[in-house]
PDB file of N, CA and C in Angstrom:
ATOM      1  N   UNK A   1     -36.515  -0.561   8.278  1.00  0.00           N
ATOM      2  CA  UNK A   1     -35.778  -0.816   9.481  1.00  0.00           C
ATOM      3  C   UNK A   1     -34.491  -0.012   9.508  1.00  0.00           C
ATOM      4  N   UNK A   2     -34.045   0.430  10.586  1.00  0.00           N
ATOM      5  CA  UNK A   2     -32.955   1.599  10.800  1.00  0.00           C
ATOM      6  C   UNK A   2     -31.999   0.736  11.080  1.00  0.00           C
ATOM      7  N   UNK A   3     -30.756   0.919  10.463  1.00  0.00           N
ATOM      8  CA  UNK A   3     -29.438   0.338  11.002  1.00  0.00           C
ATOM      9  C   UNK A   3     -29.006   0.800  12.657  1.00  0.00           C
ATOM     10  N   UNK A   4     -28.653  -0.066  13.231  1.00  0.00           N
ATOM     11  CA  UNK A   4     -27.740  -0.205  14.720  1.00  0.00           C
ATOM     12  C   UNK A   4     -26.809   0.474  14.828  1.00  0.00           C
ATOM     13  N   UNK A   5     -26.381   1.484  15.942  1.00  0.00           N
ATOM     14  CA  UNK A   5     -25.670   2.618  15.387  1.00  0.00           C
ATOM     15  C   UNK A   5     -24.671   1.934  16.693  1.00  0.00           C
ATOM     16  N   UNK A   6     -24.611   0.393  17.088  1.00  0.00           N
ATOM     17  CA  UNK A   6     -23.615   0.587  17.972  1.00  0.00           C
ATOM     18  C   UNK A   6     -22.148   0.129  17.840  1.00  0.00           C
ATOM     19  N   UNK A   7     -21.431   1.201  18.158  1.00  0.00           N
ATOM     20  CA  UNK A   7     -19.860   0.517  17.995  1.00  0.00           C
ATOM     21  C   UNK A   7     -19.431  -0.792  18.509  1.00  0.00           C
ATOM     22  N   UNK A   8     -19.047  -1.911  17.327  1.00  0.00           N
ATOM     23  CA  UNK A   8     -17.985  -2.540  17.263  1.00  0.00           C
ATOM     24  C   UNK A   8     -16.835  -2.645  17.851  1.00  0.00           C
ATOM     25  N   UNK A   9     -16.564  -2.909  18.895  1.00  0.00           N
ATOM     26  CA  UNK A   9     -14.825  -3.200  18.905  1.00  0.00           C
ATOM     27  C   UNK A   9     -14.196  -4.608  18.721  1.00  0.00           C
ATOM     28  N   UNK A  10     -13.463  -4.982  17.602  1.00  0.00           N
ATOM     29  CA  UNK A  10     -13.098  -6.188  16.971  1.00  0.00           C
ATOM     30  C   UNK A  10     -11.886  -6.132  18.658  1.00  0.00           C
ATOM     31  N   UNK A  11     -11.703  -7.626  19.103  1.00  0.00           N
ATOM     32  CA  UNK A  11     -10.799  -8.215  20.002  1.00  0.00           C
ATOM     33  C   UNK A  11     -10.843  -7.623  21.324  1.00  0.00           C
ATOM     34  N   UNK A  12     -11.707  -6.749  21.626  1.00  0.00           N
ATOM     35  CA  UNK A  12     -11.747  -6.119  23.031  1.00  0.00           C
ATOM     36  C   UNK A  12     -13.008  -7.153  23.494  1.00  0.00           C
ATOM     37  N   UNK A  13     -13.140  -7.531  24.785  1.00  0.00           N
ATOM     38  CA  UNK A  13     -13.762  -8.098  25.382  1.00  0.00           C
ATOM     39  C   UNK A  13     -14.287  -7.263  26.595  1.00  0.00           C
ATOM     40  N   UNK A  14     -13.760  -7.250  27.460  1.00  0.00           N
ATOM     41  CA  UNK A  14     -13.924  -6.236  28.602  1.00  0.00           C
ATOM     42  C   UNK A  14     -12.612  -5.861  29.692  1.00  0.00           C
ATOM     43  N   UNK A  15     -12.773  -4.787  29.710  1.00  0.00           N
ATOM     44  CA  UNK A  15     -11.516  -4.467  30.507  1.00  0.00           C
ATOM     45  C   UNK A  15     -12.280  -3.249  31.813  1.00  0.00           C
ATOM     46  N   UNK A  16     -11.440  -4.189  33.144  1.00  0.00           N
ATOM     47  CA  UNK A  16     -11.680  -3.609  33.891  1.00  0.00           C
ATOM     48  C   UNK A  16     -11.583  -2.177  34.589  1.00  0.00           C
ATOM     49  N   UNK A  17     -10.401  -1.903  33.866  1.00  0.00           N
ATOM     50  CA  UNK A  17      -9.968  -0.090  34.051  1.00  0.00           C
ATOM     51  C   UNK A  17     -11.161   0.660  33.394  1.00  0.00           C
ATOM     52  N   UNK A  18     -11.609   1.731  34.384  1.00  0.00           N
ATOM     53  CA  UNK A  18     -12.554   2.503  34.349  1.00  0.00           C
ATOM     54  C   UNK A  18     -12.038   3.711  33.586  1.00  0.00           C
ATOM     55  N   UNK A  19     -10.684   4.207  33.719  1.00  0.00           N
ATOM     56  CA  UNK A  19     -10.359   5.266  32.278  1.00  0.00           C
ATOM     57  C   UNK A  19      -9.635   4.549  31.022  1.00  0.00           C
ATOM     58  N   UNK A  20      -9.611   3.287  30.523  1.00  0.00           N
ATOM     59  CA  UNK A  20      -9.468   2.504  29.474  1.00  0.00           C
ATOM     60  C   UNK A  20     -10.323   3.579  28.402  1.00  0.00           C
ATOM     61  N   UNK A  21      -9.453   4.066  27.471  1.00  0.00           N
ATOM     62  CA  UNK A  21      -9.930   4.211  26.421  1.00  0.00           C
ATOM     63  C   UNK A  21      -9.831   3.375  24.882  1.00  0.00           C
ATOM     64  N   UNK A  22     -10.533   2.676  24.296  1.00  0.00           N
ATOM     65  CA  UNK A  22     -10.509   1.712  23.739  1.00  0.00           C
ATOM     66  C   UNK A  22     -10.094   2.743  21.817  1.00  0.00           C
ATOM     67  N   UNK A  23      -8.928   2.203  21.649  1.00  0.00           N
ATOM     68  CA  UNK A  23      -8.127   3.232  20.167  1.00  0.00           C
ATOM     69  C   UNK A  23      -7.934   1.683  19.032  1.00  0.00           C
ATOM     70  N   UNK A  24      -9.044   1.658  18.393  1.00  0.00           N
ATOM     71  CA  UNK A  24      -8.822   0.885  16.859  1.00  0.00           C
ATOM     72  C   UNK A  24      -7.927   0.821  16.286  1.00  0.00           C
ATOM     73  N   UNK A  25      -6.677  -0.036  15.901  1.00  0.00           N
ATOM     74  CA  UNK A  25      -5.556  -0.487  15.347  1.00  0.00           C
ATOM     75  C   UNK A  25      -5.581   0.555  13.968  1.00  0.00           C
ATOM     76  N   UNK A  26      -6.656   0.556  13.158  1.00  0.00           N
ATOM     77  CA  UNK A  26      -6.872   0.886  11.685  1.00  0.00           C
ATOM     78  C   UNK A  26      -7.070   3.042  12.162  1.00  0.00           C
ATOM     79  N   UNK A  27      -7.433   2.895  12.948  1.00  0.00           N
ATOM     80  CA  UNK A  27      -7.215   4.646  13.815  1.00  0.00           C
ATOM     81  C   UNK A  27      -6.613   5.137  14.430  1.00  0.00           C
ATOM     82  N   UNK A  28      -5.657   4.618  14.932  1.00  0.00           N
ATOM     83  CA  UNK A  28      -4.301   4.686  16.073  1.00  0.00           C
ATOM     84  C   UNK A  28      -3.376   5.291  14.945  1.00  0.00           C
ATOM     85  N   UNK A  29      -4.154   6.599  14.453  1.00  0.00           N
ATOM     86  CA  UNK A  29      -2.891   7.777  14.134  1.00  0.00           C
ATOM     87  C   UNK A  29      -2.660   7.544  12.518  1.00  0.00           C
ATOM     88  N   UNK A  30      -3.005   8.347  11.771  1.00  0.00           N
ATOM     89  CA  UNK A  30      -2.238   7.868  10.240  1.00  0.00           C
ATOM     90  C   UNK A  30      -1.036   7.935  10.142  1.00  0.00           C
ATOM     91  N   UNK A  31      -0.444   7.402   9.261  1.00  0.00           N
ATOM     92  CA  UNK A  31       0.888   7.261   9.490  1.00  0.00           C
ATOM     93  C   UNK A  31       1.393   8.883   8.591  1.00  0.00           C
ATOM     94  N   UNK A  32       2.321   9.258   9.089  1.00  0.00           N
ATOM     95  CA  UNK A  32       3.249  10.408   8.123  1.00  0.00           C
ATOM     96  C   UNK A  32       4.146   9.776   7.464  1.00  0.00           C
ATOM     97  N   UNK A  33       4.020  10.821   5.619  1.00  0.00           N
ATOM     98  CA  UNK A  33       4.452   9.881   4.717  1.00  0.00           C
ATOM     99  C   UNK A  33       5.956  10.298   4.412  1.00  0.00           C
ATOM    100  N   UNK A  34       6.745   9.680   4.786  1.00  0.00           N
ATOM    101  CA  UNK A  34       8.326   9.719   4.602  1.00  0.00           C
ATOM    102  C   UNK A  34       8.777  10.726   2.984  1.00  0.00           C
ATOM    103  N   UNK A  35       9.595  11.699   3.321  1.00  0.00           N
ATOM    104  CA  UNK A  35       9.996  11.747   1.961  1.00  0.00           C
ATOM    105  C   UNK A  35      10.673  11.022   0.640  1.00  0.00           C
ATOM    106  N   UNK A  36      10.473  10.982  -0.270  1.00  0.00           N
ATOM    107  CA  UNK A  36      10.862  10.519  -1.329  1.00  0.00           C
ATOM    108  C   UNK A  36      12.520   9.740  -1.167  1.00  0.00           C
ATOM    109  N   UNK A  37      13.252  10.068  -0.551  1.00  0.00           N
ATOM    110  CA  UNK A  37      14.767   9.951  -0.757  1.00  0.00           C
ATOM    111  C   UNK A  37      14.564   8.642   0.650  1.00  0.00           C
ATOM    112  N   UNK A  38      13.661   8.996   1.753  1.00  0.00           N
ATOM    113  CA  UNK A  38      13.821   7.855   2.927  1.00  0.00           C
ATOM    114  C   UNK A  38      13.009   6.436   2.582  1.00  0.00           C
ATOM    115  N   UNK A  39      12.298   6.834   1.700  1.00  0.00           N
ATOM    116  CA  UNK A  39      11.459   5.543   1.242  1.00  0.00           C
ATOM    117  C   UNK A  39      12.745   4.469   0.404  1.00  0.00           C
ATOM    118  N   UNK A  40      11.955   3.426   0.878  1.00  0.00           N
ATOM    119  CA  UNK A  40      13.327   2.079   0.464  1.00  0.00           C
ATOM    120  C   UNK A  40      11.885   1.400  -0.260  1.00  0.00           C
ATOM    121  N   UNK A  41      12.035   1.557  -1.335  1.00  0.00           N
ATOM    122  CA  UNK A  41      10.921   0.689  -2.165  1.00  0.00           C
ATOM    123  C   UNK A  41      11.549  -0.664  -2.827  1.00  0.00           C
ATOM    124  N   UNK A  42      10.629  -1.500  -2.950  1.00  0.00           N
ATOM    125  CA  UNK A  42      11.028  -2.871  -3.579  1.00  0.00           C
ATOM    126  C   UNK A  42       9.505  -3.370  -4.850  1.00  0.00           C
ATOM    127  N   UNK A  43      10.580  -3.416  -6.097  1.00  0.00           N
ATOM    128  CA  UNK A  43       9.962  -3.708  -7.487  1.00  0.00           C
ATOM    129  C   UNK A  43       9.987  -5.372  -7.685  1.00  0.00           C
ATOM    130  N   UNK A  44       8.771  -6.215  -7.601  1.00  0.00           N
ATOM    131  CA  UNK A  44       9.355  -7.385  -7.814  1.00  0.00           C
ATOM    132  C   UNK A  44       8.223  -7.543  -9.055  1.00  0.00           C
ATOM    133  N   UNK A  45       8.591  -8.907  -9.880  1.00  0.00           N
ATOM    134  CA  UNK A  45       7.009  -9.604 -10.556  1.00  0.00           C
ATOM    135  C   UNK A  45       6.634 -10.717  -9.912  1.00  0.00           C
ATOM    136  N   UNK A  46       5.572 -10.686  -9.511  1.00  0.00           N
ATOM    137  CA  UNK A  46       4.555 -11.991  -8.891  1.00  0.00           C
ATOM    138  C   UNK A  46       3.374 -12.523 -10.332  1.00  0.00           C
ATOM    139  N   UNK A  47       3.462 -14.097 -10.303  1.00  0.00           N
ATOM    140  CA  UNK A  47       2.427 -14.387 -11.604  1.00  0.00           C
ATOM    141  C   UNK A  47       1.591 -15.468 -10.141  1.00  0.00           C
ATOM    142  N   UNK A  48       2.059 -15.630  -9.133  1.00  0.00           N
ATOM    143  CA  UNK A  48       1.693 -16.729  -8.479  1.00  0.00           C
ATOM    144  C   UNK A  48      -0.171 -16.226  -8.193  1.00  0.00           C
ATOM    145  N   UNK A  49      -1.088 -17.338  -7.986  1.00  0.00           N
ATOM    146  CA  UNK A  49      -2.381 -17.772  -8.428  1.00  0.00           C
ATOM    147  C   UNK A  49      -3.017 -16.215  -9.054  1.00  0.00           C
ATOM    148  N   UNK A  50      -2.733 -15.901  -9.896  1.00  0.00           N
ATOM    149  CA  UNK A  50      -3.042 -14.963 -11.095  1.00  0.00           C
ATOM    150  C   UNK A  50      -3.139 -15.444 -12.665  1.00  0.00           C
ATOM    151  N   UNK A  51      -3.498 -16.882 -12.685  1.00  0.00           N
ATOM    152  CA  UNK A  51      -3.377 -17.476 -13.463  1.00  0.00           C
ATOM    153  C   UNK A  51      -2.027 -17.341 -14.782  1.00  0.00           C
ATOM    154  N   UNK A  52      -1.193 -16.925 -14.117  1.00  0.00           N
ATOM    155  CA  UNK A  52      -0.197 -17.106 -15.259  1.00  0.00           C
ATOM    156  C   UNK A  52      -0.106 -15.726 -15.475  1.00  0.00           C
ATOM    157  N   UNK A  53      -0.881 -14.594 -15.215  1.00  0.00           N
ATOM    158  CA  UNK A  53      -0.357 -13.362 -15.611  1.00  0.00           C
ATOM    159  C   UNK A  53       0.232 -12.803 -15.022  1.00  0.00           C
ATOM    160  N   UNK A  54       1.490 -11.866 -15.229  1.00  0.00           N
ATOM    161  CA  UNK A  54       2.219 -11.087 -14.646  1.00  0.00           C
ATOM    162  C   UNK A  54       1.796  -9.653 -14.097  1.00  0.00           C
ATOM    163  N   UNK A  55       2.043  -9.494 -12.742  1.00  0.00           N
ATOM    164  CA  UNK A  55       2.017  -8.383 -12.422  1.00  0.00           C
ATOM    165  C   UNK A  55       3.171  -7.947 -11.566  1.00  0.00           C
ATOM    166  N   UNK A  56       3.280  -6.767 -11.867  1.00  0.00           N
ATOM    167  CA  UNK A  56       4.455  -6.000 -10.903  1.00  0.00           C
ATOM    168  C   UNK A  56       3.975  -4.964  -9.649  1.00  0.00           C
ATOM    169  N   UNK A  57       4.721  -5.979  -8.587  1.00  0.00           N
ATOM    170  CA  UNK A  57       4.480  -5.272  -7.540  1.00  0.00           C
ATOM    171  C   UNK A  57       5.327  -4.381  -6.963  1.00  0.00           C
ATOM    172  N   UNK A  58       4.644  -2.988  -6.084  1.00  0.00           N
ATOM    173  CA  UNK A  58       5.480  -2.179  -5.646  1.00  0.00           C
ATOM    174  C   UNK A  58       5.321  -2.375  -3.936  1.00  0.00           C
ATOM    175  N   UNK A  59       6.487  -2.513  -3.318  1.00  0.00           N
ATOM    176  CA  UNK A  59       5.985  -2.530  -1.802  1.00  0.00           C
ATOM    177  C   UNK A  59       7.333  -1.922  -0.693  1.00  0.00           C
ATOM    178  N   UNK A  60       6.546  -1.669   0.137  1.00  0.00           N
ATOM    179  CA  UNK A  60       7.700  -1.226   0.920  1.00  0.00           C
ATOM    180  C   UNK A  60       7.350   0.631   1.101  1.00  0.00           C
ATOM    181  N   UNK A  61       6.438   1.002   0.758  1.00  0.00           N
ATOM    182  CA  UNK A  61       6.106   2.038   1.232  1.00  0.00           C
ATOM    183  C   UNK A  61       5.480   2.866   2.247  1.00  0.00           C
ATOM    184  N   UNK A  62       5.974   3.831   2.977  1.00  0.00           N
ATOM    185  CA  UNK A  62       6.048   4.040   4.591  1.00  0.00           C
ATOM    186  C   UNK A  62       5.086   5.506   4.501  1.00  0.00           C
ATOM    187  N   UNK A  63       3.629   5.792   4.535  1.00  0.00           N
ATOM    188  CA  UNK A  63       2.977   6.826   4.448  1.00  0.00           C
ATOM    189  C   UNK A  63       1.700   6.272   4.769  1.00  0.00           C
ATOM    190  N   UNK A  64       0.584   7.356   4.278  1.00  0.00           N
ATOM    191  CA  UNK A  64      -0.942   7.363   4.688  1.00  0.00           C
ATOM    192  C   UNK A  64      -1.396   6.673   3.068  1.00  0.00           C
ATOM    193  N   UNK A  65      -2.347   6.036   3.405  1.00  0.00           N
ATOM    194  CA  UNK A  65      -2.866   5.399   2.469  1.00  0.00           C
ATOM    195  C   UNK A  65      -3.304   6.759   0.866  1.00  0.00           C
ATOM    196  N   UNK A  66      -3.776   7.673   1.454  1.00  0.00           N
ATOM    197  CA  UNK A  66      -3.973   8.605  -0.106  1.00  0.00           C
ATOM    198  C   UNK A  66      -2.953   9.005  -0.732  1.00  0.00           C
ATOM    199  N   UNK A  67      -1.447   9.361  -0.339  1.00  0.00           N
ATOM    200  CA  UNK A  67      -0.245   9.027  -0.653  1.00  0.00           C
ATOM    201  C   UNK A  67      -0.104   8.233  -1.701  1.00  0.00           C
ATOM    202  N   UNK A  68      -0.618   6.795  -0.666  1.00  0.00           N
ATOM    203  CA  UNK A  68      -0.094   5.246  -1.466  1.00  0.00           C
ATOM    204  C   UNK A  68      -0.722   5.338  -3.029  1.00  0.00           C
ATOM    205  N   UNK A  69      -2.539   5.544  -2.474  1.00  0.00           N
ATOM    206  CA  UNK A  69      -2.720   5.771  -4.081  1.00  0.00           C
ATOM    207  C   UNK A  69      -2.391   6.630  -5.098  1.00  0.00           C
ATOM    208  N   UNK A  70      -2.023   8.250  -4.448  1.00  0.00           N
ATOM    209  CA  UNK A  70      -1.695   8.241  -5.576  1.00  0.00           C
ATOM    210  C   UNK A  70      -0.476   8.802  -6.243  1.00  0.00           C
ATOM    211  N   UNK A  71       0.359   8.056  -5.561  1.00  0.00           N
ATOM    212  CA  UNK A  71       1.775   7.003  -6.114  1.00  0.00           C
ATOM    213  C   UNK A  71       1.544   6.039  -7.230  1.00  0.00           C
ATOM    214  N   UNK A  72       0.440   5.321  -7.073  1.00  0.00           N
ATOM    215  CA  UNK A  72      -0.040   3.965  -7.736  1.00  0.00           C
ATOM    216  C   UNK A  72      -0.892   4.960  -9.345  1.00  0.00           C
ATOM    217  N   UNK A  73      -1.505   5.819  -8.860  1.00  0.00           N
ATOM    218  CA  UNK A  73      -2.274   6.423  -9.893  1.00  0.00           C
ATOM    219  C   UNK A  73      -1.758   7.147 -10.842  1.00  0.00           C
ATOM    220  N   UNK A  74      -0.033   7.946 -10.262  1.00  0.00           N
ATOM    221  CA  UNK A  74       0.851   8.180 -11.005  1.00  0.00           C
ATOM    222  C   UNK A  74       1.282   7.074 -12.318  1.00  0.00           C
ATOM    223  N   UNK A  75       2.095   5.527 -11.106  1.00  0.00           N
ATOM    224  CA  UNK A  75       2.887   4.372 -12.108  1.00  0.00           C
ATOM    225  C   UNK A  75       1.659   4.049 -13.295  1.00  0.00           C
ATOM    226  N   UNK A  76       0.137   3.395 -12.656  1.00  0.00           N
ATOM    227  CA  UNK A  76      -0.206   3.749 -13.990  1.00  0.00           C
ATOM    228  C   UNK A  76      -0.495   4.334 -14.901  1.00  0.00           C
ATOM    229  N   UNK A  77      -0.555   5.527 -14.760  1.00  0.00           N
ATOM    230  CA  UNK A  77      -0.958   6.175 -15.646  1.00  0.00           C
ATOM    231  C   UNK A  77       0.422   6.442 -16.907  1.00  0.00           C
ATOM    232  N   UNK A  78       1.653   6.781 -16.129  1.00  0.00           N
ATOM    233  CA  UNK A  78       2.755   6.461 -16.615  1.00  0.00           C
ATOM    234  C   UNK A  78       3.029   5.181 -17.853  1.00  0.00           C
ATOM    235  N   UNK A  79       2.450   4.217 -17.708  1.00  0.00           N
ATOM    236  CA  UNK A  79       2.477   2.584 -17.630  1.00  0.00           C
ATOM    237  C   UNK A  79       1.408   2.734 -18.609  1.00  0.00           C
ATOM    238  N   UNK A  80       0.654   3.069 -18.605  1.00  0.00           N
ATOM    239  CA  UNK A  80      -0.899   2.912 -19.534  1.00  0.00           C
ATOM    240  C   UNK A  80      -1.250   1.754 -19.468  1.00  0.00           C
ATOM    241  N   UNK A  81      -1.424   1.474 -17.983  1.00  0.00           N
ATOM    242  CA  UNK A  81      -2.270   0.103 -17.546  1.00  0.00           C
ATOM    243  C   UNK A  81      -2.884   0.135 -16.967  1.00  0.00           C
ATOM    244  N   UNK A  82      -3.307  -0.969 -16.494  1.00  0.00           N
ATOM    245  CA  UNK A  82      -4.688  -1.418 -14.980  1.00  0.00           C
ATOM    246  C   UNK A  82      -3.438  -1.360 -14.123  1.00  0.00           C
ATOM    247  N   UNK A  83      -4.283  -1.425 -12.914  1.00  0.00           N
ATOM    248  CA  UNK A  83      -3.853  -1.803 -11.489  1.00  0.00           C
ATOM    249  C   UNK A  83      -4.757  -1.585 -10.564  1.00  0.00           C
ATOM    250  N   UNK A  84      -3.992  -1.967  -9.180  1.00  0.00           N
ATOM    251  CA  UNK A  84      -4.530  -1.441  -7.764  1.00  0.00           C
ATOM    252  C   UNK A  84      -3.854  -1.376  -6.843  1.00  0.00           C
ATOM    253  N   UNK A  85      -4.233  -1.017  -5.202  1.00  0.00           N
ATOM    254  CA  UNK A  85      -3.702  -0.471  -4.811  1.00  0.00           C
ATOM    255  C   UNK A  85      -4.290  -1.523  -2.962  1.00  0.00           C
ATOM    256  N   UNK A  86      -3.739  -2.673  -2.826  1.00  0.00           N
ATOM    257  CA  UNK A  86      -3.963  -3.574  -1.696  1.00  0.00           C
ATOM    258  C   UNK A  86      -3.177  -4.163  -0.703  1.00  0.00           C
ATOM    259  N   UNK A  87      -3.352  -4.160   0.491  1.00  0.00           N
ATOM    260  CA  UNK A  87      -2.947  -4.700   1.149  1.00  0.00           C
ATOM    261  C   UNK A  87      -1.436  -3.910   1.266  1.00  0.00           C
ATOM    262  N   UNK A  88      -1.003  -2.611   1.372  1.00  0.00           N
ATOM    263  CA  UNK A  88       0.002  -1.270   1.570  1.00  0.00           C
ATOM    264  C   UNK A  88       0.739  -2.267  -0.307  1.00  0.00           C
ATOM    265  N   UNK A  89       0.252  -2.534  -1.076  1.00  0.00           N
ATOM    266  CA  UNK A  89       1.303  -2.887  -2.165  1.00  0.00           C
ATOM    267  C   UNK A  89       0.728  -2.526  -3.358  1.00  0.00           C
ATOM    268  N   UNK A  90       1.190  -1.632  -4.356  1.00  0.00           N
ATOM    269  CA  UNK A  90       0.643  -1.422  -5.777  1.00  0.00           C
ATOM    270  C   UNK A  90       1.077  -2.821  -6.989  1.00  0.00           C
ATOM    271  N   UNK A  91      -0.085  -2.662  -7.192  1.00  0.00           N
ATOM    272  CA  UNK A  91      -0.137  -3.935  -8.514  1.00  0.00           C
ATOM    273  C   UNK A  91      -0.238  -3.418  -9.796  1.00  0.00           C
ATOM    274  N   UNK A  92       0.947  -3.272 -10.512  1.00  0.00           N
ATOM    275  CA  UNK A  92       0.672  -3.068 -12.080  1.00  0.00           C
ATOM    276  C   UNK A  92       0.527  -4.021 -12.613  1.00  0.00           C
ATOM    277  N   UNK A  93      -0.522  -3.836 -13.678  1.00  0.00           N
ATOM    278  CA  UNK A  93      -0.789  -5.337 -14.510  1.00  0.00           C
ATOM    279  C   UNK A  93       0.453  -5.238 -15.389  1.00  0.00           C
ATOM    280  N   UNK A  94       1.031  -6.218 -15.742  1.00  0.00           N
ATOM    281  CA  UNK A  94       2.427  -6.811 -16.660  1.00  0.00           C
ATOM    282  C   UNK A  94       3.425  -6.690 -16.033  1.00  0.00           C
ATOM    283  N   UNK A  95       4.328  -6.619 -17.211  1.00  0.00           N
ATOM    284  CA  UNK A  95       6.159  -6.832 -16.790  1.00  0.00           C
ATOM    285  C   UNK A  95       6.745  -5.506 -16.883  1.00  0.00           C
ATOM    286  N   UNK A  96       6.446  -4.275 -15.882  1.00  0.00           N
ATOM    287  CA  UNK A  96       6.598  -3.086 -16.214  1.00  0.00           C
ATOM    288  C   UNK A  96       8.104  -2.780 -15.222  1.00  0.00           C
ATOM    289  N   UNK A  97       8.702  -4.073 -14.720  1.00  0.00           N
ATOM    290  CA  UNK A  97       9.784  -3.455 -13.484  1.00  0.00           C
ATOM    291  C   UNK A  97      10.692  -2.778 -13.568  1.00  0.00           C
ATOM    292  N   UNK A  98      11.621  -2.312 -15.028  1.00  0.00           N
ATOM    293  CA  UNK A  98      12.470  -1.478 -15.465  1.00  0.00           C
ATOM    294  C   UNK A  98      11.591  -0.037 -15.402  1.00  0.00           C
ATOM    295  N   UNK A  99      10.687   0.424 -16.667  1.00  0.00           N
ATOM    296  CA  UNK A  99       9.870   1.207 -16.132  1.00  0.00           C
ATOM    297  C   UNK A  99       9.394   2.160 -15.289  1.00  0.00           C
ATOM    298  N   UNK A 100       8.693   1.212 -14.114  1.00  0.00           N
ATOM    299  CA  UNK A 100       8.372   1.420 -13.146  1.00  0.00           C
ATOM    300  C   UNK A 100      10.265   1.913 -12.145  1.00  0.00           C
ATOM    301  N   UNK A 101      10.548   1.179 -12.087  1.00  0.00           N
ATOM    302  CA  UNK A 101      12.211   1.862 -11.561  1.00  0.00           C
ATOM    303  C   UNK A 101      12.859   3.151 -11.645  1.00  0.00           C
ATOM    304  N   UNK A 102      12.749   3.160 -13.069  1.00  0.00           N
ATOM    305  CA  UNK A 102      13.169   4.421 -14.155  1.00  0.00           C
ATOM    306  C   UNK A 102      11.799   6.052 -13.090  1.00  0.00           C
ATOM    307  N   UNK A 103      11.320   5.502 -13.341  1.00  0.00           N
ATOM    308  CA  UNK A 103      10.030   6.335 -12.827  1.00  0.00           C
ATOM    309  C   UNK A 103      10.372   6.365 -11.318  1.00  0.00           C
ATOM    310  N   UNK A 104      10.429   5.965 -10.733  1.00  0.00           N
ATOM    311  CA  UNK A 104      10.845   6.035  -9.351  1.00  0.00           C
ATOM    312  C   UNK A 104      11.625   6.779  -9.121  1.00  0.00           C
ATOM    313  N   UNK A 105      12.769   6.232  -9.704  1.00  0.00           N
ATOM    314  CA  UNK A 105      14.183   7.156  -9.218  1.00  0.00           C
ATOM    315  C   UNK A 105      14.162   8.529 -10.049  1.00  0.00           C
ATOM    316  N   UNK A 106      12.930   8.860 -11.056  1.00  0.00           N
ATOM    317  CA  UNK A 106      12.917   9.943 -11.645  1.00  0.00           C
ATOM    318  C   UNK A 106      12.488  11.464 -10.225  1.00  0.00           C
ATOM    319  N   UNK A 107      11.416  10.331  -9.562  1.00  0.00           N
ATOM    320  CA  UNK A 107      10.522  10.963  -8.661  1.00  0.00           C
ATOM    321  C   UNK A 107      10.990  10.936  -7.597  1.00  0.00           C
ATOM    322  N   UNK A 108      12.908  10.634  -6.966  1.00  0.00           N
ATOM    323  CA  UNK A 108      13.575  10.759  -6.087  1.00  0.00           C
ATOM    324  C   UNK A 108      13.632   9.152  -4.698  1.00  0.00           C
ATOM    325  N   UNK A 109      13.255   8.739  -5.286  1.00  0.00           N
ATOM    326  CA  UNK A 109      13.099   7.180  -4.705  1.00  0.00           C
ATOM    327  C   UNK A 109      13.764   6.620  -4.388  1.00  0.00           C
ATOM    328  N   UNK A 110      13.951   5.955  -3.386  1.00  0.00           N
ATOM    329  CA  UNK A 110      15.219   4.704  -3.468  1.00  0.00           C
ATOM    330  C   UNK A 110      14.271   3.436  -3.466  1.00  0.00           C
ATOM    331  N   UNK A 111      14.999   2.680  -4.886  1.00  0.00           N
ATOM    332  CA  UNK A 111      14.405   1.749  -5.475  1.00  0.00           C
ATOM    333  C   UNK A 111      15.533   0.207  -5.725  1.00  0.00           C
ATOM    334  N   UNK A 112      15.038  -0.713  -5.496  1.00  0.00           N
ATOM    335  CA  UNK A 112      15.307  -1.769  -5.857  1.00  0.00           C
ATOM    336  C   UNK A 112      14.508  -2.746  -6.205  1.00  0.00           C
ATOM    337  N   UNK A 113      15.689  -3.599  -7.352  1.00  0.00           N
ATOM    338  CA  UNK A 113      14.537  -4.512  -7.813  1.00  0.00           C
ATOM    339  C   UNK A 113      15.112  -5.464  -7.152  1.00  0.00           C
ATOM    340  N   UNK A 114      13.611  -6.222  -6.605  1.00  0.00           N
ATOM    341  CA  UNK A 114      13.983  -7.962  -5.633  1.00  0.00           C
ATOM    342  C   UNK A 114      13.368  -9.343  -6.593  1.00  0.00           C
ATOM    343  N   UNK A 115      13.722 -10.263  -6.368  1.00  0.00           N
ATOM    344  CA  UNK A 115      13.273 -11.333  -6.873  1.00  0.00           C
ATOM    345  C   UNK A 115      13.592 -11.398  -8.100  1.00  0.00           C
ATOM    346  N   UNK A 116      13.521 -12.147  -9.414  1.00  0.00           N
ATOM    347  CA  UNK A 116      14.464 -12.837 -10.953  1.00  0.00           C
ATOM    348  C   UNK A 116      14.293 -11.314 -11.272  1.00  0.00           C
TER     349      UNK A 116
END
């Protein structure tokens, strides 16, 4: 059986304008990725329902998602850890927020750390 090749539009119903062109939230333009010095990044640790383990999050970053990762693919590799890369926020596994900072502002960043 052949898959349905028909477009989806999530929240459109019908609209009566006859030149309505219908533009997907997730396609409405990638974003352009700010240079290094305009980015306002924020380093916090979250353990909340991660069972108790720490991870450090990076968020606050203003670009196109291949950017984001690999920003993220840089810290860990830097880090010699796991992570990922969800919801526009990088997750290093542990307590890497000095680190991760140090590394930032190496790579021209404006960085702060939020939360304890």
């Amino acid at each position: 059986m052949a898959k349905s090749k028909k477009k989806v539009y999530s929240g459109v119903m019908y609209s009566t304008d006859s030149n309505y062109n219908f533009v997907e939230e997730n396609q409405a333009g990638e974003e352009e990725t700010l240079p290094p010095k305009q980015q306002d990044l924020r380093v916090s640790l979250d353990k909340k329902q991660r069972a108790g383990k720490a991870v450090t999050l990076i968020t606050g970053f203003i670009g196109s998602d291949q950017d984001l990762e690999s920003l993220g693919k840089m810290l860990k590799q830097k880090c010699g850890v796991g992570g990922s890369v969800k919801d526009r926020m990088i997750l290093i596994q542990g307590d890497f927020r000095k680190r991760i900072i140090e590394l930032l502002l190496a790579e021209g960043y404006k960085v702060k750390q939020s939360g304890g």
